[in-house]
Protein backbone atom coordinates (compact mmCIF):
# COMPACT_ATOMS: atom_id res chain seq x y z
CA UNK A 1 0.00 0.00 0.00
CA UNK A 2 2.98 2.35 0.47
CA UNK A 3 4.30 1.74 -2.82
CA UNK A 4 0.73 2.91 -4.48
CA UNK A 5 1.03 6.16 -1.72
CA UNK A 6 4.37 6.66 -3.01
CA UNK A 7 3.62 6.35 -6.77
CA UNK A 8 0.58 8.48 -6.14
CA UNK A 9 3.05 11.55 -4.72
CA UNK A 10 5.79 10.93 -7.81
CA UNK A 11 2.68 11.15 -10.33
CA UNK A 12 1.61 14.38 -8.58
CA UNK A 13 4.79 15.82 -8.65
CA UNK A 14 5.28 14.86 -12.22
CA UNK A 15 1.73 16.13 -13.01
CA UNK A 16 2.61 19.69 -11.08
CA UNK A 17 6.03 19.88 -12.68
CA UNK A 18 4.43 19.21 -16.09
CA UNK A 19 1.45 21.61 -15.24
CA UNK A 20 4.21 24.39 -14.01
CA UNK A 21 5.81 24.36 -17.34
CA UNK A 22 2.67 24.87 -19.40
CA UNK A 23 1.66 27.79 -17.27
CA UNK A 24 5.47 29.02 -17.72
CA UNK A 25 5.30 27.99 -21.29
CA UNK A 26 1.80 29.90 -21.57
CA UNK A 27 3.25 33.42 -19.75
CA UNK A 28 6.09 33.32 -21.60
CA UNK A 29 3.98 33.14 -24.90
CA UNK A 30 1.96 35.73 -23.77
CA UNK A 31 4.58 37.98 -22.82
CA UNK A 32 6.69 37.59 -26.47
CA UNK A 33 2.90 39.13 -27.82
CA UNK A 34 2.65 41.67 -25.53
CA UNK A 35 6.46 42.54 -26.62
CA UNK A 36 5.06 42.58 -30.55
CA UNK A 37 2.09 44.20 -29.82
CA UNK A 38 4.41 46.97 -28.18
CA UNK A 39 7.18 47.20 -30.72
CA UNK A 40 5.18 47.02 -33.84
CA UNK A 41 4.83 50.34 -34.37
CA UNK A 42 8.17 51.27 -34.02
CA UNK A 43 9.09 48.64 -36.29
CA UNK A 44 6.20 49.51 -39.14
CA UNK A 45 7.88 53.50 -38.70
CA UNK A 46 11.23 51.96 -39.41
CA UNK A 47 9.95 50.20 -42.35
CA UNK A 48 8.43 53.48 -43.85
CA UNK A 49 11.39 55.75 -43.16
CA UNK A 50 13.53 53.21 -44.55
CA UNK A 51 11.21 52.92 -47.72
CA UNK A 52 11.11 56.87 -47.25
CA UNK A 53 15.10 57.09 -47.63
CA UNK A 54 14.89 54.67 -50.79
CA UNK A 55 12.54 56.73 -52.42
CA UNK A 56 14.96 60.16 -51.47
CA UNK A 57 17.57 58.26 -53.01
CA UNK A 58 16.17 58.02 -56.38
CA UNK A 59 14.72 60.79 -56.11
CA UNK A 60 17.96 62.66 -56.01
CA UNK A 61 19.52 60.62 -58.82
CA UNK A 62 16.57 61.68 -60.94
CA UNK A 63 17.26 65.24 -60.47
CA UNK A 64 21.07 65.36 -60.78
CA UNK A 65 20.35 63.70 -64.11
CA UNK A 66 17.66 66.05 -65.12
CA UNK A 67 20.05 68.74 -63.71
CA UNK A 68 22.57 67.54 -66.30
CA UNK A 69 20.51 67.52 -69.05
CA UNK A 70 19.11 71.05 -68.53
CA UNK A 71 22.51 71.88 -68.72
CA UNK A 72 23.44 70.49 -71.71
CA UNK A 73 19.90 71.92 -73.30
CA UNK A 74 21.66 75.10 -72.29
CA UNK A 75 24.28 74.92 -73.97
CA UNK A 76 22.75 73.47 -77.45
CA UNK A 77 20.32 76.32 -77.21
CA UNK A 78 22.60 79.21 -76.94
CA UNK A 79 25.31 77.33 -79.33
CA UNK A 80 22.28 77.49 -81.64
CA UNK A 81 21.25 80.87 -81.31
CA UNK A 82 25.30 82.34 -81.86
CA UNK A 83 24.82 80.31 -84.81
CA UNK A 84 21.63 82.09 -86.11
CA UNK A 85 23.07 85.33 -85.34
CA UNK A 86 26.34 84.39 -87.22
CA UNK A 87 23.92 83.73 -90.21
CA UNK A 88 21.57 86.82 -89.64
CA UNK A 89 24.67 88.70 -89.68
CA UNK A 90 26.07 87.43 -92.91
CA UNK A 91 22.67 87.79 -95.10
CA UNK A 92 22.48 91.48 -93.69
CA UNK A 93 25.86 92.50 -94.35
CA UNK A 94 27.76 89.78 -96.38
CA UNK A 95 31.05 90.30 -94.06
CA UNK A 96 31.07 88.06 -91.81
CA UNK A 97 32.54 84.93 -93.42
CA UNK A 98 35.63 84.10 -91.02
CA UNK A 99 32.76 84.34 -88.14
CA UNK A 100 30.78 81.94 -89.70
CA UNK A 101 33.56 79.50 -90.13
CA UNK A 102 34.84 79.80 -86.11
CA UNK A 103 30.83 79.15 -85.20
CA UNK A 104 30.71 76.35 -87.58
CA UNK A 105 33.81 75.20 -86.11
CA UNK A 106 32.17 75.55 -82.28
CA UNK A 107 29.41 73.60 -83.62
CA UNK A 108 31.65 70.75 -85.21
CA UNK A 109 33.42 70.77 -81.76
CA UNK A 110 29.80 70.57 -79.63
CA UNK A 111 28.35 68.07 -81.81
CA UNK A 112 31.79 65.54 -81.76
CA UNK A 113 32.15 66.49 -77.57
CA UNK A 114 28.37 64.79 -77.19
């Protein structure tokens, strides 16, 4: 009869220890949520400001390029318009031949530079 008393108090034990580490099992589960619940917004507004950099990023690349290019319009236009005064010149007055060839030679130079 002692030996089923005896049993009976190991099986307990065994049942308590196994019930302790559910509960401890169960806190701890609860307490990793709780840590979620609390950090996800943080985490979503490093998500976006990362995504927000990204965007910056190209964003700036987009406008050094279209800075460039502006640039470069620039210099077409006004290489143009010496050009049509060099020409306007020479049909009004006839005398400006050696001007027309230095402009044509600025233009030869702009058009082999690009």
């Amino acid at each position: 009869m002692e030996q089923v008393i005896q049993a009976e108090t190991a099986w307990l034990y065994i049942m308590g220890i196994c019930g302790a580490i559910i509960t401890l099992g169960g806190a701890i589960a609860v307490l990793v949520k709780l840590y979620r619940w609390v950090r996800k917004p943080s985490a979503e507004n490093t998500d976006s400001i990362e995504q927000m950099m990204d965007y910056l990023a190209s964003d700036k690349r987009r406008i050094e390029a279209l800075e460039r290019r502006q640039d470069e319009q620039e210099a077409e236009s006004k290489l143009m318009l010496k050009s049509l005064m060099q020409i306007m010149s020479h049909e009004i007055d006839g005398n400006h031949k050696e001007q027309l060839r230095v402009t044509r030679d600025e233009v030869e130079q702009f058009l082999i530079d690009k």
